[in-house]
C-alpha atoms as a PDB file:
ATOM      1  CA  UNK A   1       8.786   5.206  12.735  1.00  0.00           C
ATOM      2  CA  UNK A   2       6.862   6.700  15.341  1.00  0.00           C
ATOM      3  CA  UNK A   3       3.439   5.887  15.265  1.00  0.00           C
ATOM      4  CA  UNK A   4       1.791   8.711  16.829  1.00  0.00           C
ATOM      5  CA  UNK A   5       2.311  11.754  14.346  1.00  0.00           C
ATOM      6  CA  UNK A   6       0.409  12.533  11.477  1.00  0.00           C
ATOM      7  CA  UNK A   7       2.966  12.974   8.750  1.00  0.00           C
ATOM      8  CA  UNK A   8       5.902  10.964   7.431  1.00  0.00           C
ATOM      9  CA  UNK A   9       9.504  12.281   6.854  1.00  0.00           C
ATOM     10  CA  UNK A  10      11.606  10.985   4.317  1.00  0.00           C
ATOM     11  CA  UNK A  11      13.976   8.903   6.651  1.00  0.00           C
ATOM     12  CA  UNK A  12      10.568   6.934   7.450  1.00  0.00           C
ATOM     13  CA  UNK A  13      10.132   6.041   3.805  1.00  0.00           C
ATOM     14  CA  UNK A  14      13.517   5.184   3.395  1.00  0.00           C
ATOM     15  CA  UNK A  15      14.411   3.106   6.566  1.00  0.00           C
ATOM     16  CA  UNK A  16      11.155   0.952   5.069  1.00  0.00           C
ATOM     17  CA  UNK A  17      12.607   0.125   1.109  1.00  0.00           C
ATOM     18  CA  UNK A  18      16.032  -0.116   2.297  1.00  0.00           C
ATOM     19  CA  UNK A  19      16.984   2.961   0.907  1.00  0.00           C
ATOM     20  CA  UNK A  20      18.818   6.304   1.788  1.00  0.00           C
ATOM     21  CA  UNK A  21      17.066   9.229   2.612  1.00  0.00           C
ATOM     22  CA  UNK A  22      18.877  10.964  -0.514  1.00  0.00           C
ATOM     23  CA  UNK A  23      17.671   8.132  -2.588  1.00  0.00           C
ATOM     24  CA  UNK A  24      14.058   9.120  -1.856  1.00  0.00           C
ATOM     25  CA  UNK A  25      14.782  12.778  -1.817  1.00  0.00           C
ATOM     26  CA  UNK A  26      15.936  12.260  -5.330  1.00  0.00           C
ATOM     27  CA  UNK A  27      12.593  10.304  -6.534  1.00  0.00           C
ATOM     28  CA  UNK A  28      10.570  12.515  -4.573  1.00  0.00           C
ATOM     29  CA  UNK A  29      12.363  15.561  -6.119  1.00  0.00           C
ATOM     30  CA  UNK A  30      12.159  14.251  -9.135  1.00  0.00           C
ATOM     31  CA  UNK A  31      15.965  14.796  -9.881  1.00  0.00           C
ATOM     32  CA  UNK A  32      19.230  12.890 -10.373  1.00  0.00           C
ATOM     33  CA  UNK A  33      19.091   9.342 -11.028  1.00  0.00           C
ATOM     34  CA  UNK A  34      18.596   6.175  -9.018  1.00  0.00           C
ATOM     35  CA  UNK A  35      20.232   2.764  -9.288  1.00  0.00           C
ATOM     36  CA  UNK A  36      17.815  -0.396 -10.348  1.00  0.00           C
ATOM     37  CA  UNK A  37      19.666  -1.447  -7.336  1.00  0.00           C
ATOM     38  CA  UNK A  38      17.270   0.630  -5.161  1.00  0.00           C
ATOM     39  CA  UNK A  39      14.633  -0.953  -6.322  1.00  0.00           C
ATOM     40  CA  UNK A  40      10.956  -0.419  -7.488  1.00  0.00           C
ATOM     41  CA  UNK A  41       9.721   2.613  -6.071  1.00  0.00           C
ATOM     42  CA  UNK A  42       6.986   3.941  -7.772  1.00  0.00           C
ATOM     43  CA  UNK A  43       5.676   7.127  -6.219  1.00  0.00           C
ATOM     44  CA  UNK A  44       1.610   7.391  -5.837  1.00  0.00           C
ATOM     45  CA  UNK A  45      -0.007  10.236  -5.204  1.00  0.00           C
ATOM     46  CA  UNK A  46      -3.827   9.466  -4.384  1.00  0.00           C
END
């Protein structure tokens, strides 16, 4: 992850849980399902 832009892609987000990017398109999305495998991701919107 480059540390000098201002947003974050989805390959970011999943190269840090150790996920696929279509695993986190899918929770982000909201859409499909995802394996317990995958983890705990909880999304947080501040």
């Amino acid at each position: 992850m480059k540390k000098s832009r201002d947003t974050v892609t989805i390959e970011d987000v999943a190269a840090l849980a150790g996920v696929s990017r279509f695993t986190v398109g899918r929770i982000v999305g909201g859409y499909g399902s995802v394996s317990e495998k995958s983890g705990p991701i909880t999304p947080t919107i501040p």
